[in-house]
N, C-alpha and C. Protein backbone atom coordinates (compact mmCIF):
# COMPACT_ATOMS: atom_id res chain seq x y z
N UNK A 1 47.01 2.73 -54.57
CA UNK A 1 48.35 2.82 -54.01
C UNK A 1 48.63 4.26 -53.66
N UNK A 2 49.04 4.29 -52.48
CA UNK A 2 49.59 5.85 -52.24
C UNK A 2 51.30 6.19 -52.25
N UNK A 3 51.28 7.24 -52.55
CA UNK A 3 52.68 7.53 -52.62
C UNK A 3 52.91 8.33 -51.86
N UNK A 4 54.23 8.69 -50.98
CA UNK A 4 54.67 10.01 -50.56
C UNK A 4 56.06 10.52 -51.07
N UNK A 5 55.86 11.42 -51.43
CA UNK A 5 56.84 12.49 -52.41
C UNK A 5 57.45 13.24 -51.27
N UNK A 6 58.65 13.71 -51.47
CA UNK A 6 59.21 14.80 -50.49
C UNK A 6 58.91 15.99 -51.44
N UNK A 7 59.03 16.83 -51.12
CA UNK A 7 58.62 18.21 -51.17
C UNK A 7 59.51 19.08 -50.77
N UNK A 8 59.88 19.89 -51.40
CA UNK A 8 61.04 20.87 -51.45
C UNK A 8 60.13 22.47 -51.11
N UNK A 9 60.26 23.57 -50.02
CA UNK A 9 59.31 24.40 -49.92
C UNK A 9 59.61 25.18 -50.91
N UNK A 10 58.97 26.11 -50.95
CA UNK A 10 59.05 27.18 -52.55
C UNK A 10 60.69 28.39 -52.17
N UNK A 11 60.29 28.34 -50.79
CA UNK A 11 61.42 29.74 -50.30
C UNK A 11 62.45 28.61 -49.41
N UNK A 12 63.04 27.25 -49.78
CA UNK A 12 64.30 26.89 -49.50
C UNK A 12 64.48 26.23 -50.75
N UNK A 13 65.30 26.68 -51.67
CA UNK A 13 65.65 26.14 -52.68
C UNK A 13 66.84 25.21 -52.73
N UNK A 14 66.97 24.44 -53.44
CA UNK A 14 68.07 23.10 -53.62
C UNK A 14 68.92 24.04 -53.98
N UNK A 15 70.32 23.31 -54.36
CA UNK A 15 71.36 23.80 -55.01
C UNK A 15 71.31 24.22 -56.39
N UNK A 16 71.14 23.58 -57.05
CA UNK A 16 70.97 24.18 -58.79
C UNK A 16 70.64 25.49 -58.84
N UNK A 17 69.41 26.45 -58.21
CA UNK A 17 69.54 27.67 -58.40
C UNK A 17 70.68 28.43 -57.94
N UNK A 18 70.96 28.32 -56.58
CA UNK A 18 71.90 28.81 -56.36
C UNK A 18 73.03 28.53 -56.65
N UNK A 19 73.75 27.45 -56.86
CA UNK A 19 74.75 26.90 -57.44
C UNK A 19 75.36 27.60 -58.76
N UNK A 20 74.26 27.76 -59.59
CA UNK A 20 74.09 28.34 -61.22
C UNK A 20 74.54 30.07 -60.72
N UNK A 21 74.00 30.26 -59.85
CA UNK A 21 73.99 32.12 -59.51
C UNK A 21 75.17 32.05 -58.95
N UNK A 22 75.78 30.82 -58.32
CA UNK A 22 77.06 31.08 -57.21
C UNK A 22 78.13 31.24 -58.64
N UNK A 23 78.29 30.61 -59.60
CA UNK A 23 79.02 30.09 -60.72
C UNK A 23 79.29 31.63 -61.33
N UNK A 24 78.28 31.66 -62.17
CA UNK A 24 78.02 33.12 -62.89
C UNK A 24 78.61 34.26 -61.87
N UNK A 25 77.73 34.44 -61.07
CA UNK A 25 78.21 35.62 -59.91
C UNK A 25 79.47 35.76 -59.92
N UNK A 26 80.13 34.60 -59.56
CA UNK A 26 81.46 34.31 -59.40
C UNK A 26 82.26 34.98 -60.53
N UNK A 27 81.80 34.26 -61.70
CA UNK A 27 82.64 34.91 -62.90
C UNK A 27 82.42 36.42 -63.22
N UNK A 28 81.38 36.74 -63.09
CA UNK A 28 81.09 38.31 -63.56
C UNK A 28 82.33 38.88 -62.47
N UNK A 29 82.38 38.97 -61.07
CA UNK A 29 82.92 39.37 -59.97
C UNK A 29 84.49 39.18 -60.10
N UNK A 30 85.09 37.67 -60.80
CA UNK A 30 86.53 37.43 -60.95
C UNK A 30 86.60 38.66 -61.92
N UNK A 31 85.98 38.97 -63.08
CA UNK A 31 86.28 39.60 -64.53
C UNK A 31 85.91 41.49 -63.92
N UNK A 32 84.93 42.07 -63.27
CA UNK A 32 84.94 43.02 -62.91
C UNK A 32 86.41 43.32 -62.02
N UNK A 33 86.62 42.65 -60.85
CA UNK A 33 87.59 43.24 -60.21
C UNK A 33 89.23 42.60 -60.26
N UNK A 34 89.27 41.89 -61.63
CA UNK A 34 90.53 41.76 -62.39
C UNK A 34 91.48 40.88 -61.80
N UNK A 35 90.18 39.51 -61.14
CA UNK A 35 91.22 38.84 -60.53
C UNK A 35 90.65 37.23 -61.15
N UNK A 36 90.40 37.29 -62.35
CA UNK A 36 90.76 35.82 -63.00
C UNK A 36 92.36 35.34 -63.36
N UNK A 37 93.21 36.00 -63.40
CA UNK A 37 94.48 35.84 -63.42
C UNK A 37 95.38 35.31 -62.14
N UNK A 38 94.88 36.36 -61.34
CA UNK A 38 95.55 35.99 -59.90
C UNK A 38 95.23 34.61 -59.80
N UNK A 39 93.74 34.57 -59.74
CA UNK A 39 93.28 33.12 -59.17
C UNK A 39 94.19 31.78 -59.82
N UNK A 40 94.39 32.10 -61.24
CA UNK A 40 94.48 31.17 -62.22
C UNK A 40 96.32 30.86 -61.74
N UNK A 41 96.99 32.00 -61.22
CA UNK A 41 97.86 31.52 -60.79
C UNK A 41 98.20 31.26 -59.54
N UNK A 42 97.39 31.43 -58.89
CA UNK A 42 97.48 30.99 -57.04
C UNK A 42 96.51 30.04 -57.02
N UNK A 43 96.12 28.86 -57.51
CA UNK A 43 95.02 27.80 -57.21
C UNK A 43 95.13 27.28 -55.72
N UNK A 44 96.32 27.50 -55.08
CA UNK A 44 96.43 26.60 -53.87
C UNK A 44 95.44 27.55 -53.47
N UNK A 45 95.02 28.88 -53.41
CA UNK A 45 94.08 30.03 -52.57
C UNK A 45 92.80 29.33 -52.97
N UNK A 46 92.71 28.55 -53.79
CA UNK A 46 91.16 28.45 -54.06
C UNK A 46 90.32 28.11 -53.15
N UNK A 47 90.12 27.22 -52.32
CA UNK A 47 89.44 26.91 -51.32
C UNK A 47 89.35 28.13 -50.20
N UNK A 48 89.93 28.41 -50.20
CA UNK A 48 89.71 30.12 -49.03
C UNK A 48 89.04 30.95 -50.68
N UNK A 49 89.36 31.18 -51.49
CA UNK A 49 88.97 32.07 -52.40
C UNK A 49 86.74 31.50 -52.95
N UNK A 50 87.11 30.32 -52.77
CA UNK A 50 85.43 30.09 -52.97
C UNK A 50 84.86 30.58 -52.07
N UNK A 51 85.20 30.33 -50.53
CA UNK A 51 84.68 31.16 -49.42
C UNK A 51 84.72 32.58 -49.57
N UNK A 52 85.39 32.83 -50.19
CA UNK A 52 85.11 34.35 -50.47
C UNK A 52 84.51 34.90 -51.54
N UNK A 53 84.31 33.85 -52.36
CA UNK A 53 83.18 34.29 -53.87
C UNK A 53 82.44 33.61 -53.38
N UNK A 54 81.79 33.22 -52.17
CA UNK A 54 80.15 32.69 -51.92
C UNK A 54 79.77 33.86 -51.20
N UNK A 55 80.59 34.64 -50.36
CA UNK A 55 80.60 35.69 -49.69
C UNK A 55 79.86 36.79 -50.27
N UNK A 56 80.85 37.24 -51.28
CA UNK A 56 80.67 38.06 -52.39
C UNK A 56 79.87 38.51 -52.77
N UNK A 57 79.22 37.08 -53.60
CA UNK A 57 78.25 36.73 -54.68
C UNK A 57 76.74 36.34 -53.68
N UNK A 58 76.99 35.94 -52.59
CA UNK A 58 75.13 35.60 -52.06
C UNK A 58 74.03 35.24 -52.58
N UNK A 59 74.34 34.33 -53.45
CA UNK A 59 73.35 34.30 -53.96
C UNK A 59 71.82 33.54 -53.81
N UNK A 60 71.67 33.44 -52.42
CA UNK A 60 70.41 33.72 -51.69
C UNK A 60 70.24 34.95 -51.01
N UNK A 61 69.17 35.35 -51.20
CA UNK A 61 69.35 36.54 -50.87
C UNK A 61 68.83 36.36 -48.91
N UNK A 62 67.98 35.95 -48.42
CA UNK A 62 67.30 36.33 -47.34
C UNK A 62 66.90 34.98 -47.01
N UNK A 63 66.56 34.62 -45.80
CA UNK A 63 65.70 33.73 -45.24
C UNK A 63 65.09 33.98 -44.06
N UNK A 64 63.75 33.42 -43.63
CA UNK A 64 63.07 33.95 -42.67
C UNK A 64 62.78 32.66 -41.59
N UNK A 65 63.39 32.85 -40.61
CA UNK A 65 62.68 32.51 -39.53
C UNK A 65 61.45 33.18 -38.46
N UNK A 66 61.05 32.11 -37.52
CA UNK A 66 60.18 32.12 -36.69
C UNK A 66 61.14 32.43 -35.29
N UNK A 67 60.94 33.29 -33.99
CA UNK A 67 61.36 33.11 -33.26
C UNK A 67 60.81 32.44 -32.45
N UNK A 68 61.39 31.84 -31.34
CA UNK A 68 60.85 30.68 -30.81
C UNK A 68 60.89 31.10 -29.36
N UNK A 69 61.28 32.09 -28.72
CA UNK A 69 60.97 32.91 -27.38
C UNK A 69 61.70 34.04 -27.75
N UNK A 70 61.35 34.95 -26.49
CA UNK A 70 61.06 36.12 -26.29
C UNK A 70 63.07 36.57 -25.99
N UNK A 71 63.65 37.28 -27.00
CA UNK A 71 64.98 37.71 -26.47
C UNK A 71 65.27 39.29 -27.47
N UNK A 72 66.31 39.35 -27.21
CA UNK A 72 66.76 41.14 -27.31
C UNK A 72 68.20 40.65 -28.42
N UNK A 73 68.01 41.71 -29.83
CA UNK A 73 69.31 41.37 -31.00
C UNK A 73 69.48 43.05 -31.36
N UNK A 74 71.16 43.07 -30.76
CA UNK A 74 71.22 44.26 -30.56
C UNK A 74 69.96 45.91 -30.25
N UNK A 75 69.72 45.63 -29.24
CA UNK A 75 68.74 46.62 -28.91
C UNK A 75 67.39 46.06 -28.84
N UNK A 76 66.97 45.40 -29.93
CA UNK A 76 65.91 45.26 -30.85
C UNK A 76 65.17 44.08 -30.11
N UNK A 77 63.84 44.39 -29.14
CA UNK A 77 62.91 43.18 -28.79
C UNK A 77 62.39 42.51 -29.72
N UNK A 78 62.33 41.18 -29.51
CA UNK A 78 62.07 40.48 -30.33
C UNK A 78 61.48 39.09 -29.92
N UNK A 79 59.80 39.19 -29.87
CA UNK A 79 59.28 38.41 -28.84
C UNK A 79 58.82 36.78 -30.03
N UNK A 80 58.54 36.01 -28.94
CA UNK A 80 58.43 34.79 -29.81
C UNK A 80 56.98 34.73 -30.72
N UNK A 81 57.25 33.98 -31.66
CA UNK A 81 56.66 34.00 -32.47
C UNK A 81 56.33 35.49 -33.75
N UNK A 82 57.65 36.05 -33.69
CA UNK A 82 57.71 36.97 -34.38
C UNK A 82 58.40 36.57 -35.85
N UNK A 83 58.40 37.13 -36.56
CA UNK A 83 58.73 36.97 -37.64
C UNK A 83 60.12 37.49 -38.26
N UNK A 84 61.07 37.03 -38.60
CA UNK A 84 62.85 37.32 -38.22
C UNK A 84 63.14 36.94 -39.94
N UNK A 85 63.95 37.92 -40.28
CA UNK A 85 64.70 37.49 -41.66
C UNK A 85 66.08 37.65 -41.61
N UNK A 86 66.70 37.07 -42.04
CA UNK A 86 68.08 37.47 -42.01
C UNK A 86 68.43 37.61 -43.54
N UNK A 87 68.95 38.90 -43.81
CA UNK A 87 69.82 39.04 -44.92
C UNK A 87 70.89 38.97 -45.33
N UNK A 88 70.97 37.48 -45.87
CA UNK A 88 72.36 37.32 -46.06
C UNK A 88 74.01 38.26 -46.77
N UNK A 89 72.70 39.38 -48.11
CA UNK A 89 73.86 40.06 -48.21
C UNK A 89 74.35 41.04 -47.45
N UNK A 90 73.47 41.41 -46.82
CA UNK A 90 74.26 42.22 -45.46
C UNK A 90 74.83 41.87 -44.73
N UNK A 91 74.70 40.53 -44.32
CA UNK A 91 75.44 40.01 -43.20
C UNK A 91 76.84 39.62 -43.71
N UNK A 92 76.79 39.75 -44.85
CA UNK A 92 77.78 39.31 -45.27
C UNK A 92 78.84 40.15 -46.55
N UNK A 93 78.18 41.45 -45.51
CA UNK A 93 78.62 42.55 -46.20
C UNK A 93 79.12 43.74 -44.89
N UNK A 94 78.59 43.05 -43.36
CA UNK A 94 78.68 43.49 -42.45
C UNK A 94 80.29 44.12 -42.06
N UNK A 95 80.50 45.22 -41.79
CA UNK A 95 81.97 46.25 -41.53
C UNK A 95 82.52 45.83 -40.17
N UNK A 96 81.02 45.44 -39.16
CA UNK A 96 81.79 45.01 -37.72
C UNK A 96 82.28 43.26 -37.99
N UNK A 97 82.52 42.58 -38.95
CA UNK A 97 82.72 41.31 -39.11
C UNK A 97 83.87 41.14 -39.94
N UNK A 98 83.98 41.82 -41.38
CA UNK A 98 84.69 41.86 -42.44
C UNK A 98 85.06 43.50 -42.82
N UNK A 99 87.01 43.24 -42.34
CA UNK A 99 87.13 44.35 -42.91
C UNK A 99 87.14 44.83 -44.41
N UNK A 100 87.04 45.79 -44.83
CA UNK A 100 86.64 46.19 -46.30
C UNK A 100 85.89 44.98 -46.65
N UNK A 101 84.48 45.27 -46.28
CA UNK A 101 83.33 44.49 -46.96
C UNK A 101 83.18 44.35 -48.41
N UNK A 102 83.09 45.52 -48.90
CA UNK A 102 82.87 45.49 -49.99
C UNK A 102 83.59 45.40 -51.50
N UNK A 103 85.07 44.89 -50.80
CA UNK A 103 85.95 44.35 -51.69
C UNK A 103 86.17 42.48 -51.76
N UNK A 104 86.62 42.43 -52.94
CA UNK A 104 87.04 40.76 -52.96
C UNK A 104 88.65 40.24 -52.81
N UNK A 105 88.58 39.60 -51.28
CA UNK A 105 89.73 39.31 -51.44
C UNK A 105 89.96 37.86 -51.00
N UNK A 106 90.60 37.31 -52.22
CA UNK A 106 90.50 35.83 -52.11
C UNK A 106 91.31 35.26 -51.67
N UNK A 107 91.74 36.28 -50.78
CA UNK A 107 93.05 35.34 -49.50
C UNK A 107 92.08 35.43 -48.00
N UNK A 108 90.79 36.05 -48.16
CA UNK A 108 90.07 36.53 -46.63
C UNK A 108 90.03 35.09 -45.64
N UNK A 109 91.09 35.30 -44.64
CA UNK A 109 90.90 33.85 -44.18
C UNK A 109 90.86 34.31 -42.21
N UNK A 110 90.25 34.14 -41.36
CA UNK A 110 89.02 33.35 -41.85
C UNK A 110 88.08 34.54 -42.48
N UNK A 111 87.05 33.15 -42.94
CA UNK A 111 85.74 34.14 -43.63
C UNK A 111 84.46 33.36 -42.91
N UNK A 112 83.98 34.48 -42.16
CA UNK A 112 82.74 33.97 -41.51
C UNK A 112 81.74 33.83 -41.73
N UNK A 113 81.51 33.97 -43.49
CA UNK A 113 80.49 33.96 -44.00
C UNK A 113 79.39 33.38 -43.46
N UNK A 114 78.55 34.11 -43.95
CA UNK A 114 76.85 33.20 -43.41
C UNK A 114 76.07 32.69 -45.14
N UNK A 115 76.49 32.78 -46.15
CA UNK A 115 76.24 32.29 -47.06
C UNK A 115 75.32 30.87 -46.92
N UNK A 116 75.66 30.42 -46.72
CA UNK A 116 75.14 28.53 -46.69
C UNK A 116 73.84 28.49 -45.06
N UNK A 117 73.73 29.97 -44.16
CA UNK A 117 73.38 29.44 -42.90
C UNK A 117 74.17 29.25 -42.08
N UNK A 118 73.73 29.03 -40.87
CA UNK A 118 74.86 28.77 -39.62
C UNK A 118 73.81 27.66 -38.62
N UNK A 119 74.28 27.44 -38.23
CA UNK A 119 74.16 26.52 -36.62
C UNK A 119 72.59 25.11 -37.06
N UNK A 120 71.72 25.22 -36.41
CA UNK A 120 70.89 24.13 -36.56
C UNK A 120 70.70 24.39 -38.05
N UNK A 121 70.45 25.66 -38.62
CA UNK A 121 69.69 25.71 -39.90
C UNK A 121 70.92 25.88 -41.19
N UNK A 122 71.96 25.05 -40.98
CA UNK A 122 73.00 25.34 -41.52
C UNK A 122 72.21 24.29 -43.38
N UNK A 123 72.89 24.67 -44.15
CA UNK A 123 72.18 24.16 -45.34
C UNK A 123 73.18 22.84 -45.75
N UNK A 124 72.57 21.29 -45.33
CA UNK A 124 72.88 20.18 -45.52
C UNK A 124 73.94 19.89 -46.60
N UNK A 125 73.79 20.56 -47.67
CA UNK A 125 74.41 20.23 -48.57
C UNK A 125 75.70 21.26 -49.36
N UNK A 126 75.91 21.89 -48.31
CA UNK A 126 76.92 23.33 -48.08
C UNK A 126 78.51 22.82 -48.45
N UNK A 127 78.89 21.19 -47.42
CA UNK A 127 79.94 20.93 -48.07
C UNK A 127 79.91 20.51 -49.52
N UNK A 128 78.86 19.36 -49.92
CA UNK A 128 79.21 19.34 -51.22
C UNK A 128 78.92 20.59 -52.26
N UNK A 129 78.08 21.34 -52.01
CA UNK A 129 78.31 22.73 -52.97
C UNK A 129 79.62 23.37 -52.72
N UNK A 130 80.55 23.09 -52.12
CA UNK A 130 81.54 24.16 -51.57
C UNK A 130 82.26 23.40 -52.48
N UNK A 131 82.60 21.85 -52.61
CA UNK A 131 83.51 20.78 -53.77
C UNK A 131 83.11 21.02 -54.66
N UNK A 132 81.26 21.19 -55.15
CA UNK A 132 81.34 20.93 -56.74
C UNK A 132 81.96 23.09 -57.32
N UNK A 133 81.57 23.57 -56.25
CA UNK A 133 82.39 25.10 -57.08
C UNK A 133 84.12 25.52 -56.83
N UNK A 134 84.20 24.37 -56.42
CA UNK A 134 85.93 24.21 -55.96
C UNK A 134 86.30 23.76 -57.41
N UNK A 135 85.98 22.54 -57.42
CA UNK A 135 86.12 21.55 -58.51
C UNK A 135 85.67 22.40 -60.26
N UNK A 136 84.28 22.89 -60.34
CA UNK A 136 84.49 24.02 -60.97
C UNK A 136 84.98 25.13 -61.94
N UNK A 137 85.55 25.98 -60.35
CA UNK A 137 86.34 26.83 -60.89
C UNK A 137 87.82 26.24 -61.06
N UNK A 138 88.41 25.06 -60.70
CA UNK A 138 89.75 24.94 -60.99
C UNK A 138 89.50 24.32 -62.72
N UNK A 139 88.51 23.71 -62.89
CA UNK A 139 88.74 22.85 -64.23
C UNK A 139 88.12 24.43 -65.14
N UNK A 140 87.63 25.17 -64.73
CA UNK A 140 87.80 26.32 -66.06
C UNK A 140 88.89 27.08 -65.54
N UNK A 141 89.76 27.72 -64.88
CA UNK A 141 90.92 27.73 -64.62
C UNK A 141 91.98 27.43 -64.91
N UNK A 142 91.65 25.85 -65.12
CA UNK A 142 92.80 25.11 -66.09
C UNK A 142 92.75 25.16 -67.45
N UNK A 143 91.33 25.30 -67.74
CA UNK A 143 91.35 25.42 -69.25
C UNK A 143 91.30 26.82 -70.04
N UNK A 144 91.06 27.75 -69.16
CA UNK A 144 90.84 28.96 -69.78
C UNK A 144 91.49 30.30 -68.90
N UNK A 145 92.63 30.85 -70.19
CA UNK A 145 93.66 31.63 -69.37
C UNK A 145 92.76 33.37 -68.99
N UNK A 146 91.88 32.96 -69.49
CA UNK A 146 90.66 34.31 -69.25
C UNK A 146 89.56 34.30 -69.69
N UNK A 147 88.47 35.06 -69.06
CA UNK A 147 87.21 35.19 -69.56
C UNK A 147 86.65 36.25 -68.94
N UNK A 148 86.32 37.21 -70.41
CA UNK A 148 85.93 38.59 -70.26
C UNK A 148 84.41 38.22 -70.60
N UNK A 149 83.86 39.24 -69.32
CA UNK A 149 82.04 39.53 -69.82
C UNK A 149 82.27 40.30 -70.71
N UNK A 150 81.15 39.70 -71.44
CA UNK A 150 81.35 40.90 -73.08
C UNK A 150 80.35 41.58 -73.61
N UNK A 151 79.03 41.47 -72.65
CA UNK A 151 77.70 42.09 -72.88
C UNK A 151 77.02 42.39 -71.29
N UNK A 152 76.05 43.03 -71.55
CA UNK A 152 75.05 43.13 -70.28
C UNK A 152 74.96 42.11 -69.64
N UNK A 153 74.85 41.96 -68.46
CA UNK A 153 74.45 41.19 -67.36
C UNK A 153 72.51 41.20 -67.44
N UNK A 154 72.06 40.20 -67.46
CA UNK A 154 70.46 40.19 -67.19
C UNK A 154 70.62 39.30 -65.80
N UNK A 155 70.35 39.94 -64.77
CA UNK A 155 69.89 39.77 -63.72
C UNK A 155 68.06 38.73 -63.62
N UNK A 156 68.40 37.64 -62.55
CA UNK A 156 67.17 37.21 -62.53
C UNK A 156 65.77 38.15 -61.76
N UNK A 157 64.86 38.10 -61.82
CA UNK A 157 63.83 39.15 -61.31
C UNK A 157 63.29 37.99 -60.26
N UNK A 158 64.29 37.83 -59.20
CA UNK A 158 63.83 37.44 -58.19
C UNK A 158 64.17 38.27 -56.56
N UNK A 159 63.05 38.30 -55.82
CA UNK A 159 63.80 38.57 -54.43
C UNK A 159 64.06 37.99 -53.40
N UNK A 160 64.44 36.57 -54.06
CA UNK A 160 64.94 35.75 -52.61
C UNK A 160 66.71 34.87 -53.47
N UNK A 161 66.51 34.81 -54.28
CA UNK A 161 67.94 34.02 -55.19
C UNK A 161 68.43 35.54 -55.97
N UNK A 162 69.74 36.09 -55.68
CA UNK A 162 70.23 36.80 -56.26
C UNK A 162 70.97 36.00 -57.23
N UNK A 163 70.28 35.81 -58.89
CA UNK A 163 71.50 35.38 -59.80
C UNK A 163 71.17 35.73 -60.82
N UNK A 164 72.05 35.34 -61.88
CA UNK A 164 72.00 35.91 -63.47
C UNK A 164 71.07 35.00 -64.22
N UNK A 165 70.57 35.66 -64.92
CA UNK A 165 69.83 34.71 -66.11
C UNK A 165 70.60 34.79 -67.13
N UNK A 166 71.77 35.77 -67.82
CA UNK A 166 72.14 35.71 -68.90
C UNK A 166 74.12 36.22 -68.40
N UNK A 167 74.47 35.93 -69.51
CA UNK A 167 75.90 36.20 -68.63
C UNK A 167 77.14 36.10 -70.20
N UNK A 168 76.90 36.90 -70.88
CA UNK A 168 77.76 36.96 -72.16
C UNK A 168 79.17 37.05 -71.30
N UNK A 169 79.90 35.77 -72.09
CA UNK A 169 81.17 36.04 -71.97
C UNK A 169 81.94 35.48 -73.11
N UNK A 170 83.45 35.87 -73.42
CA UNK A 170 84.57 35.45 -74.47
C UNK A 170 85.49 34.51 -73.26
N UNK A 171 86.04 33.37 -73.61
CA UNK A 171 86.97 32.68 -72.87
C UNK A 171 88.60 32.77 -74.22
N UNK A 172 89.54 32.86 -73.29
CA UNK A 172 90.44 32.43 -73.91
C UNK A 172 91.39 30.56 -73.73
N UNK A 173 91.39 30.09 -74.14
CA UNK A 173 92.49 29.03 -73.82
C UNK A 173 93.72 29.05 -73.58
């Protein structure tokens, strides 16, 4: 009997990694720039505010395409069959796109993030990751009036998923 298995490639990962890094990220990022409170009392912002902690947080780091003919990206020839990466945290850290890049602001509306991909190679399952970290952050939100990191951050030792492996924190109720 033969079987055929789908196969997941090594450099497009499902949700669970990133999902786990979007989560964490998220929280280290609410607790560094002192806005688990705000959030906790503006929930209607949440849905613009996840778009802006996927932003943030990136936690894919890069993906690589193939080009498929011969065209010009800003300046830069770029003939087919060349080899193209896009970095998501830059792009999404980009100054000609988002003003003050490098702040979090969870009213940024719109947010053009490229987090999830864009156009044909957009990542299938982008809306439901966008509900289950909606859904989420409101039910620890509801249950917890704060949560301070309370130790080092251990970063994962990867270079394509930017996320945490370890993530000490205190919650309050």
């Amino acid at each position: 009997m033969s079987m055929i298995a789908p196969v997941q490639p090594a450099e497009a990962p499902t949700g669970a990694v990133p999902g786990s890094g979007w989560l964490s990220g998220s929280i280290q990022a609410l607790h560094d720039q002192g806005r688990w409170g705000w959030l906790r009392e503006n929930r209607e912002q949440l849905p613009v505010a996840v778009d802006e902690l996927i932003r943030f947080v990136s936690p894919v780091m890069h993906f690589r395409r193939t080009a498929t003919q011969d065209t010009e990206l800003q300046g830069q020839h770029i003939r087919a069959g060349d080899k193209v990466v896009m970095w998501y945290s830059a792009a999404n850290r980009d100054p000609a796109v988002f003003a003050d890049p490098h702040s979090l602001d969870l009213t940024r509306n719109p947010n053009p993030r490229l987090a999830f991909g864009v156009g044909p190679h957009i990542c299938l399952g982008s809306h439901l990751a966008k509900l289950e970290m909606r859904v989420m952050l409101d039910d620890m939100l509801s249950r917890f009036s704060s949560v301070e990191v309370t130790g080092d951050v251990e970063r994962m030792g990867s270079n394509f998923i930017n996320g945490i492996h370890h993530l000490p924190v205190r919650v309050a109720a």
